[in-house]
N, C-alpha and C. Protein backbone atom coordinates (compact mmCIF):
# COMPACT_ATOMS: atom_id res chain seq x y z
N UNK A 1 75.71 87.92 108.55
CA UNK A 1 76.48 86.78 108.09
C UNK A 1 75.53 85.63 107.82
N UNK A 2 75.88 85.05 106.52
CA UNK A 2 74.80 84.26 106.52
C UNK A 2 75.22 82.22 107.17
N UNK A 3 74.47 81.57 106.58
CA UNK A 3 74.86 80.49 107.76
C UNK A 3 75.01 78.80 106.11
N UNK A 4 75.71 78.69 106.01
CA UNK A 4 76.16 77.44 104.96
C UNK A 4 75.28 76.34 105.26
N UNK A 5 75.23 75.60 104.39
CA UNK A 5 74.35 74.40 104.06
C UNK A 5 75.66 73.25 104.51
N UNK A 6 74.96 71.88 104.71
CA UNK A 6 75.99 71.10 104.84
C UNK A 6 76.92 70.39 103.74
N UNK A 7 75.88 70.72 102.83
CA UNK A 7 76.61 70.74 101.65
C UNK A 7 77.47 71.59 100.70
N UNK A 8 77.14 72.96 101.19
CA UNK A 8 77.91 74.04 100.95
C UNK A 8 79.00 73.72 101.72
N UNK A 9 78.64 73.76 102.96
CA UNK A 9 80.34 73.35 103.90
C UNK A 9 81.22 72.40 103.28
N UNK A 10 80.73 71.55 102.85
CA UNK A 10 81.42 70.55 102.13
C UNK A 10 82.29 70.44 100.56
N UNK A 11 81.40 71.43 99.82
CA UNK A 11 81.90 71.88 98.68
C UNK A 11 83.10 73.00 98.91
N UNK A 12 82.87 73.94 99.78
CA UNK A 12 83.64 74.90 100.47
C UNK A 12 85.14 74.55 100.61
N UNK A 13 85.13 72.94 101.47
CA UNK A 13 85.78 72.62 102.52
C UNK A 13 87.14 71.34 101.31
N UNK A 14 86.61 71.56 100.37
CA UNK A 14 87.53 70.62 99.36
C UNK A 14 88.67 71.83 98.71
N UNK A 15 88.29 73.00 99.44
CA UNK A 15 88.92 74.12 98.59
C UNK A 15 90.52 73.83 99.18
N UNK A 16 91.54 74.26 97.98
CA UNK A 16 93.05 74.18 98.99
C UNK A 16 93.24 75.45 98.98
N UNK A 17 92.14 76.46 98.87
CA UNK A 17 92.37 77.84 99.29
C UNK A 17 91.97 78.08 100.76
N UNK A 18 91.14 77.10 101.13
CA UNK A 18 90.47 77.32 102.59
C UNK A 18 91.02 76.71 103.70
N UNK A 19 90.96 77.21 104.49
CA UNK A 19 92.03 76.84 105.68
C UNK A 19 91.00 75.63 106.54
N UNK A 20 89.73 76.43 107.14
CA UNK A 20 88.51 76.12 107.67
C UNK A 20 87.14 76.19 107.04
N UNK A 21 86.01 76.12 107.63
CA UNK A 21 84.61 76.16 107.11
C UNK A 21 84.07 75.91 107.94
N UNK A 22 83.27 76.53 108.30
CA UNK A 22 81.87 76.17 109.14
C UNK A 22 80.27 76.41 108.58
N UNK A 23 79.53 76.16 109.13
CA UNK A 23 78.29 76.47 108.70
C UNK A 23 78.13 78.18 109.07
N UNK A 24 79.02 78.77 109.69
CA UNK A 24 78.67 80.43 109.90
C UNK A 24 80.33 81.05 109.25
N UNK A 25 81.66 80.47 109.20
CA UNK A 25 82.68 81.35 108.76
C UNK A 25 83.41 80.28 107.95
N UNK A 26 84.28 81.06 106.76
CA UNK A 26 85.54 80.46 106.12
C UNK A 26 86.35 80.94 106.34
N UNK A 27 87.54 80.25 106.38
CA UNK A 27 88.60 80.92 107.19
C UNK A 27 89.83 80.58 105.62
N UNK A 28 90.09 81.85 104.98
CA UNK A 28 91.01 81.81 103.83
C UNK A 28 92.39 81.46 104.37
N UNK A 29 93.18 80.59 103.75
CA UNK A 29 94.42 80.59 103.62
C UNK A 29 95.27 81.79 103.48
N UNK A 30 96.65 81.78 103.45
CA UNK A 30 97.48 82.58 103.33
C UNK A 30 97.90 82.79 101.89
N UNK A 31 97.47 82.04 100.98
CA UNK A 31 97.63 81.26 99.35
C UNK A 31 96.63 82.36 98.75
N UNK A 32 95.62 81.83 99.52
CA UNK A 32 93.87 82.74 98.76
C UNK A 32 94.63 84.17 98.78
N UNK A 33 94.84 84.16 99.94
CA UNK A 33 94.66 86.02 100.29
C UNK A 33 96.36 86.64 99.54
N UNK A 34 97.07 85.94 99.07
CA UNK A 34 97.91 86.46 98.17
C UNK A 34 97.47 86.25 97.26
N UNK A 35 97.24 85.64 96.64
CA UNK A 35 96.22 85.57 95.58
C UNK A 35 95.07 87.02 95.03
N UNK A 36 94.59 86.67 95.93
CA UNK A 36 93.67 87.90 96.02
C UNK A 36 94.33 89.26 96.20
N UNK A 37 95.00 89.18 96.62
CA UNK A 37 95.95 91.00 96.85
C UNK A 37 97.19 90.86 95.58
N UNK A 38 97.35 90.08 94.87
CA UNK A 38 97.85 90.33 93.32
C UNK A 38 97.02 90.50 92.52
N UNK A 39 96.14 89.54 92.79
CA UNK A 39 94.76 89.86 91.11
C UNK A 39 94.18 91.09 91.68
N UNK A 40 93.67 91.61 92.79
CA UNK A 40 93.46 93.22 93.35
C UNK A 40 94.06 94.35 92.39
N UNK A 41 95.28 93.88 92.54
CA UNK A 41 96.55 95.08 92.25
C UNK A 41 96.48 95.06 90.64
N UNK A 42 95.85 93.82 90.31
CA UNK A 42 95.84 93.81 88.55
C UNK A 42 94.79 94.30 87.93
N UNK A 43 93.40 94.65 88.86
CA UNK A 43 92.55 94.71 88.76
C UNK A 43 91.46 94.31 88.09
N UNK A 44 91.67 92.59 88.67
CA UNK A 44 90.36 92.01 88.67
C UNK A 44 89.52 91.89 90.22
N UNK A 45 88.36 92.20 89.63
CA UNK A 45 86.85 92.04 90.45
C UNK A 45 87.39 91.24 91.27
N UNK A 46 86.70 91.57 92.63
CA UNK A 46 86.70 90.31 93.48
C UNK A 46 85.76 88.84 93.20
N UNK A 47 84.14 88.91 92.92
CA UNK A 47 83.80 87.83 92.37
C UNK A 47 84.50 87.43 90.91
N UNK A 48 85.06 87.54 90.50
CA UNK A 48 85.82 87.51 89.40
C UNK A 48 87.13 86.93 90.28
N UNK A 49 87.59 86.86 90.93
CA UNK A 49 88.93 86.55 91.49
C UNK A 49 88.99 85.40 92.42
N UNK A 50 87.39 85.15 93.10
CA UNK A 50 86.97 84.22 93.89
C UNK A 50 86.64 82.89 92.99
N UNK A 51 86.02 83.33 91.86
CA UNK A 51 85.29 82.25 90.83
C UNK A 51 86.69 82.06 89.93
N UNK A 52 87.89 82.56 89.68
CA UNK A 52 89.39 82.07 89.21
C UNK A 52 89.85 81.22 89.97
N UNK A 53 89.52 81.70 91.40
CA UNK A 53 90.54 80.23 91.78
C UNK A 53 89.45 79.05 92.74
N UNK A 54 88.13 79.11 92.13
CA UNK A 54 87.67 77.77 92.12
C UNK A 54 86.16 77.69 93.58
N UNK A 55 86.48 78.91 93.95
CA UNK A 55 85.40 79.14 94.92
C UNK A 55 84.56 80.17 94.67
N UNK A 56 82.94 79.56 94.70
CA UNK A 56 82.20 79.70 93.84
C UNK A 56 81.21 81.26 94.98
N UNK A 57 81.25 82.45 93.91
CA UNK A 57 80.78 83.43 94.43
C UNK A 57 79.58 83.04 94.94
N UNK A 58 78.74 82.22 94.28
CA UNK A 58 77.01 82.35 94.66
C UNK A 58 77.29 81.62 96.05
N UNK A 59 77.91 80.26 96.44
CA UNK A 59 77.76 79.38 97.85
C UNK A 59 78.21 81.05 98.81
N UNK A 60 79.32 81.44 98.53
CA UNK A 60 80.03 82.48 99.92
C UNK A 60 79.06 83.51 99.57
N UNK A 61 78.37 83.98 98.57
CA UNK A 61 77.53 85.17 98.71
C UNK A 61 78.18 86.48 99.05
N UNK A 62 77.58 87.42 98.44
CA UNK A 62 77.94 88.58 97.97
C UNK A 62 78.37 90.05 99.39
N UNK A 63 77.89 89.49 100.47
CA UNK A 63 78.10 89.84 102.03
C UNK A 63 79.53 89.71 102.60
N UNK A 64 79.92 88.54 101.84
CA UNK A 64 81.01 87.88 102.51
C UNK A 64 82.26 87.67 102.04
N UNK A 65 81.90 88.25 100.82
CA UNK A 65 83.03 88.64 99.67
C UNK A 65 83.12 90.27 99.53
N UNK A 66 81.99 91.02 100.11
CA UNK A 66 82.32 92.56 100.41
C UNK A 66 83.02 92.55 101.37
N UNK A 67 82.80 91.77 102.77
CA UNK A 67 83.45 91.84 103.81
C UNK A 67 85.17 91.32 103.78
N UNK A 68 85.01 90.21 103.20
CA UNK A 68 86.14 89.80 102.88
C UNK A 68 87.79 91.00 102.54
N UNK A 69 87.02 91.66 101.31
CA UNK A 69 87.68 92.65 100.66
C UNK A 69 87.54 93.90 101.00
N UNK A 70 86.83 94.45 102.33
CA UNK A 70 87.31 95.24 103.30
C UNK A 70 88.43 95.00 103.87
N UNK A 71 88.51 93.52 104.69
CA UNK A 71 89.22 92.96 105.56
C UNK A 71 90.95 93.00 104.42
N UNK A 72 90.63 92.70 103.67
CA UNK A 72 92.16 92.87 102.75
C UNK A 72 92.91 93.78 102.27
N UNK A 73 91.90 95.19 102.28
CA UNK A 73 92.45 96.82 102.30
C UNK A 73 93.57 97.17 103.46
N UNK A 74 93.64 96.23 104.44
CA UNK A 74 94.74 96.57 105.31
C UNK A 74 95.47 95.47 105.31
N UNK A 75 95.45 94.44 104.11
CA UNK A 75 96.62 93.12 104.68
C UNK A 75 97.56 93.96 103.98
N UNK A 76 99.01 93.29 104.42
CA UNK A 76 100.72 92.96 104.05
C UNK A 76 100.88 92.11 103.68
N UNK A 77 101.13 92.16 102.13
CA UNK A 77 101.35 90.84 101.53
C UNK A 77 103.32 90.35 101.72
N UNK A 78 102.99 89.12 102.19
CA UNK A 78 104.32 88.90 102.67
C UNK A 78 105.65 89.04 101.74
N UNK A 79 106.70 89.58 102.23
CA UNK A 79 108.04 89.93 101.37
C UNK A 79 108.90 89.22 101.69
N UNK A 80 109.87 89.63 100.62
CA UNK A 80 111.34 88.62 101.21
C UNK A 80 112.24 90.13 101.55
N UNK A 81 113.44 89.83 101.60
CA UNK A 81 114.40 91.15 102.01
C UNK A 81 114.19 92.01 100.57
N UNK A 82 114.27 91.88 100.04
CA UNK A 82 114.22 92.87 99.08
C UNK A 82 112.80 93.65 98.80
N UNK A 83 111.92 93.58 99.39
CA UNK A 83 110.90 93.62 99.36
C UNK A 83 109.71 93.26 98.13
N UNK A 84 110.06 92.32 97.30
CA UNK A 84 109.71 91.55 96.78
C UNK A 84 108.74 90.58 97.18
N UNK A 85 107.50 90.41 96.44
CA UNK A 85 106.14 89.49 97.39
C UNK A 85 106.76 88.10 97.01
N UNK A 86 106.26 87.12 98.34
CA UNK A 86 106.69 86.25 98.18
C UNK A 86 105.61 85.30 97.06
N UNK A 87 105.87 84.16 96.38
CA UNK A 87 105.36 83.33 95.87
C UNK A 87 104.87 82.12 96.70
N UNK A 88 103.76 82.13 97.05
CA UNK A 88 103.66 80.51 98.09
C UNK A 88 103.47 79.71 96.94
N UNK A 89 102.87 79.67 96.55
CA UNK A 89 102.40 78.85 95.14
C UNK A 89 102.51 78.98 93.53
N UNK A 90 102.17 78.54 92.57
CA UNK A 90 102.53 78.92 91.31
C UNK A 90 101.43 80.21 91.27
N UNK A 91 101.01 81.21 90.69
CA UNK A 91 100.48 82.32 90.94
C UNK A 91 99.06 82.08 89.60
N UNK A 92 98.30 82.29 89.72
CA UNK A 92 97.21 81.65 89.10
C UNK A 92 97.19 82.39 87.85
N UNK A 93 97.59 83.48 87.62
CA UNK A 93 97.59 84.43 86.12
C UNK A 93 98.94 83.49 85.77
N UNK A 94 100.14 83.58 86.12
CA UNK A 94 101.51 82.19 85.57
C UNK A 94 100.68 80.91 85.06
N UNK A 95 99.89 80.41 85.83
CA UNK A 95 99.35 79.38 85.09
C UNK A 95 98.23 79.35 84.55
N UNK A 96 97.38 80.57 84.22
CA UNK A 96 96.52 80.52 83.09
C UNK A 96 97.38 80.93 81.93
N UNK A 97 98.41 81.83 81.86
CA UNK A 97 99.33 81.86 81.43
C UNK A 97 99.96 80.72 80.25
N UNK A 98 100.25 79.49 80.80
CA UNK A 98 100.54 78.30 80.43
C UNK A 98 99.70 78.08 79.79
N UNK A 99 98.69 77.87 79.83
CA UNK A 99 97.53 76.91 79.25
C UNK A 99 97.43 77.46 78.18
């Protein structure tokens, strides 16, 4: 694991995908990681999916975005009763969409 700059922490830490930051972990939101387990399923790249919604592959490095997307091969992306994923946010392909 590698260890953030204070300025990396800081650039990191403006993210509204990131929950936390430290100089050794980021701690993703619940937003990111749906995010990430729809553009998955659409199949875009993970650095490709990290650098869409604004957090920059080179600061988190390529360790931590493999690990990352281990760690997401076993999430549950949250449902409603119908089993339908929920929307926390506007969904980032909807609003490239727009533009």
């Amino acid at each position: 694991m590698g260890k953030y700059s204070p300025e990396e922490v800081q650039i990191l830490s403006t993210s509204p995908y990131i929950d936390s930051v430290s100089e050794r972990s980021v701690l993703y939101g619940d937003v990111f990681k749906q995010e990430f387990y729809l553009l998955t399923k659409q199949g875009h790249q993970p650095k490709e999916i990290f650098r869409s919604l604004g957090i920059d592959p080179l600061i988190v490095g390529d360790n931590a975005i493999r690990v990352f997307t281990q760690k997401m091969k076993h999430y549950q992306p949250k449902l409603n009763e119908d089993g339908d994923m929920i929307a926390l946010s506007p969904s980032y392909v909807d609003l490239k969409k727009e533009i």
